[in-house]
C-alpha atoms as a PDB file:
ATOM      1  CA  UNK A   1      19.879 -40.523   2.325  1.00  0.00           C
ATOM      2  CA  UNK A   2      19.246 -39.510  -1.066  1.00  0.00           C
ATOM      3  CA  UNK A   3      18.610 -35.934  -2.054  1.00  0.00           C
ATOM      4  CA  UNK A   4      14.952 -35.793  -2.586  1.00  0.00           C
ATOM      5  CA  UNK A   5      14.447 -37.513   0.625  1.00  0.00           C
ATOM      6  CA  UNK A   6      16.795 -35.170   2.354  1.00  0.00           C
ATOM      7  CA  UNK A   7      14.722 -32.653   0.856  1.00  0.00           C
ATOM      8  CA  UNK A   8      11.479 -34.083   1.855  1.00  0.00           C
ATOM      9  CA  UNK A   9      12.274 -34.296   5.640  1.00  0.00           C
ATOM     10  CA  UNK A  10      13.291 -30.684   5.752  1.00  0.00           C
ATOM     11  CA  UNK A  11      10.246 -30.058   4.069  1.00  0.00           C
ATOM     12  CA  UNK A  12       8.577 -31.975   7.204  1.00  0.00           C
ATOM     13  CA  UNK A  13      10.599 -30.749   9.952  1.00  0.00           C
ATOM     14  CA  UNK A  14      11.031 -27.265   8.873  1.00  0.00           C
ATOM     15  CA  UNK A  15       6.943 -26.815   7.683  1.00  0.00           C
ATOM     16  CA  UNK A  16       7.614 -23.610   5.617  1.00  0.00           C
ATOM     17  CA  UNK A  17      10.436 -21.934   8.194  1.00  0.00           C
ATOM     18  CA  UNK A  18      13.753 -21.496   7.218  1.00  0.00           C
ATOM     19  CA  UNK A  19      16.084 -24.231   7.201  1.00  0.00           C
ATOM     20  CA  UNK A  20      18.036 -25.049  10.246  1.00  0.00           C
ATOM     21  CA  UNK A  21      21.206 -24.466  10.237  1.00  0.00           C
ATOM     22  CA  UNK A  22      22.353 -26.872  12.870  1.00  0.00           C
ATOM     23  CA  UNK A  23      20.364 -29.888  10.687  1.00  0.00           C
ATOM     24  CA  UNK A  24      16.906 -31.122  11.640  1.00  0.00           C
ATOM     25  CA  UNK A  25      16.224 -32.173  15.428  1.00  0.00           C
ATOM     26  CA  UNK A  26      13.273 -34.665  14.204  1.00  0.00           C
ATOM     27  CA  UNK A  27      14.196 -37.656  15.652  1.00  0.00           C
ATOM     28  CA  UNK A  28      12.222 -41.523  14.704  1.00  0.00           C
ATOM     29  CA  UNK A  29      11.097 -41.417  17.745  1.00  0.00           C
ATOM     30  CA  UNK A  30       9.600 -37.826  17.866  1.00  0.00           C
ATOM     31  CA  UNK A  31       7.909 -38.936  14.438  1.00  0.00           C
ATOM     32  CA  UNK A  32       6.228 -42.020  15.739  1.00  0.00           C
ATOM     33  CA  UNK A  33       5.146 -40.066  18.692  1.00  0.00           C
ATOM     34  CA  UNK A  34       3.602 -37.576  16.278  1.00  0.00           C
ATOM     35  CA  UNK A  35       1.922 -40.116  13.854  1.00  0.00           C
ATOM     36  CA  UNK A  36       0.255 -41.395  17.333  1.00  0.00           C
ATOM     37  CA  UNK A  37      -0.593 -37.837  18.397  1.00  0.00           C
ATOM     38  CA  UNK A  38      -2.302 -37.478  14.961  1.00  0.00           C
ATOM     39  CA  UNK A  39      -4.132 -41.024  14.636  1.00  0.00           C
ATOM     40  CA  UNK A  40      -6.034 -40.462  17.926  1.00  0.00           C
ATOM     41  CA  UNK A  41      -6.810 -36.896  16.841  1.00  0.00           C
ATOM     42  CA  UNK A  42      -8.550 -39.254  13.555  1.00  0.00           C
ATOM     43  CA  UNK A  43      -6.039 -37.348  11.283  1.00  0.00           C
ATOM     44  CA  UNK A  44      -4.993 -40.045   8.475  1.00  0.00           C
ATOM     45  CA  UNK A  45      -4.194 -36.685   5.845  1.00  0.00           C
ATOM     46  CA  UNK A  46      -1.314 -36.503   3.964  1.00  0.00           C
ATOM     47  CA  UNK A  47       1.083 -35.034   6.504  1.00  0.00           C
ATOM     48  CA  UNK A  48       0.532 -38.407   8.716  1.00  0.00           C
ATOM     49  CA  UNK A  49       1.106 -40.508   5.449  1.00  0.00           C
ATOM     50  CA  UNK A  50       4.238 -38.735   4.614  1.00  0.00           C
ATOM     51  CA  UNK A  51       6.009 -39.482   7.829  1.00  0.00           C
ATOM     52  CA  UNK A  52       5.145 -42.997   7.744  1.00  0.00           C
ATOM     53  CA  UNK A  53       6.394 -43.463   4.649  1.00  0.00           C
ATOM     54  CA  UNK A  54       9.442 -41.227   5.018  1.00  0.00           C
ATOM     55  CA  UNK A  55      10.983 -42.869   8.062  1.00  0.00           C
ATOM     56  CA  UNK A  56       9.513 -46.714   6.897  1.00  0.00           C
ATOM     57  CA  UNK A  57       7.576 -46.916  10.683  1.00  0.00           C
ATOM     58  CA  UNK A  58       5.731 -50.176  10.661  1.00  0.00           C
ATOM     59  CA  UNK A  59       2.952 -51.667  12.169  1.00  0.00           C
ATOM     60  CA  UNK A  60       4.868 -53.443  15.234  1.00  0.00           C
ATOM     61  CA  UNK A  61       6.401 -50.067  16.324  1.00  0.00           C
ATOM     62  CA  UNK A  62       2.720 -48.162  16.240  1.00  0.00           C
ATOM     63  CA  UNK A  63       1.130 -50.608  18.131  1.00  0.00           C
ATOM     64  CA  UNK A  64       4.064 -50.611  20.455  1.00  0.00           C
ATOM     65  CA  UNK A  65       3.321 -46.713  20.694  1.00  0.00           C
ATOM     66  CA  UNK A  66      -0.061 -47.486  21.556  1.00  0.00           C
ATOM     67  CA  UNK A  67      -1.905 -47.326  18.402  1.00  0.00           C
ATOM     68  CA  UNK A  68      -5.440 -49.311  18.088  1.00  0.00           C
ATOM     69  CA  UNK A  69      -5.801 -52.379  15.754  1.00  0.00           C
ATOM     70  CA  UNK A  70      -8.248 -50.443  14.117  1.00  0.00           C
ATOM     71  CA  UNK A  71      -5.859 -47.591  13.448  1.00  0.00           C
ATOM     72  CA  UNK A  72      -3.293 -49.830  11.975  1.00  0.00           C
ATOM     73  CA  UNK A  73      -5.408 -51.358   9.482  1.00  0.00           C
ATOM     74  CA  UNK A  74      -6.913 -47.822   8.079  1.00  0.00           C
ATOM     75  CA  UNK A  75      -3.503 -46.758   7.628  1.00  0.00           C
ATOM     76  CA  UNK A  76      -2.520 -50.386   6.023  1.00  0.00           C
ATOM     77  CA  UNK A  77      -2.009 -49.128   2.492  1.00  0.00           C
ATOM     78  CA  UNK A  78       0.922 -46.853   3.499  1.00  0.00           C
ATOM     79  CA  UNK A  79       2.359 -48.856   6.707  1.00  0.00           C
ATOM     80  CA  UNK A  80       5.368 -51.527   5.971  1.00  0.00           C
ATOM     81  CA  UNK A  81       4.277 -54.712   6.690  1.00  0.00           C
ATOM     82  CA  UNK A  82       6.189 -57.510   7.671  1.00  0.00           C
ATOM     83  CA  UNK A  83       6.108 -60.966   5.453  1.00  0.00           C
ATOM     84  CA  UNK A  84       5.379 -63.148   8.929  1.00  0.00           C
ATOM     85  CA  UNK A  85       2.422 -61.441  10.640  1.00  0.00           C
ATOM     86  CA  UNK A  86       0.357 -59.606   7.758  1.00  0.00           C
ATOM     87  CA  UNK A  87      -2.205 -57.253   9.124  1.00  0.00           C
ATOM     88  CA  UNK A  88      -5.846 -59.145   7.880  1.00  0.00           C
END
């Protein structure tokens, strides 16, 4: 992980506190759970956008969380795609 990117998730776990000592405890599964959390609250903001893009989640794994069609398609500019089954 490269250092702006280490920087950016401590950014995301940490939200302003002091860094953790003992490293971050945000896991890629406690981010996809909070990317659902925040699509069925209709939050698509930056914060949402960030995690997405910071941890690569795709569209197979939020639908496997239990994210709508509909969801997935609003959020289709920032969500990585695979080349066999586009989103359309």
């Amino acid at each position: 992980m490269g250092k702006a990117k280490k920087r950016n998730f401590r950014n995301i776990v940490t939200a302003g506190s002091p860094v953790n000592p003992s490293g971050p405890a945000f896991s890629r599964e406690k981010a996809i759970k909070d990317v659902i959390k925040n699509i069925k609250n209709n939050d698509f903001g930056d914060t949402t956008k960030d995690i997405i893009s910071l941890f690569g989640i795709n569209a197979e794994e939020l639908a496997e969380a239990g994210a709508a069609y509909e969801d997935l398609i609003a959020l289709k500019a920032v969500l990585k795609l695979s080349d066999s089954r586009p989103i359309r």
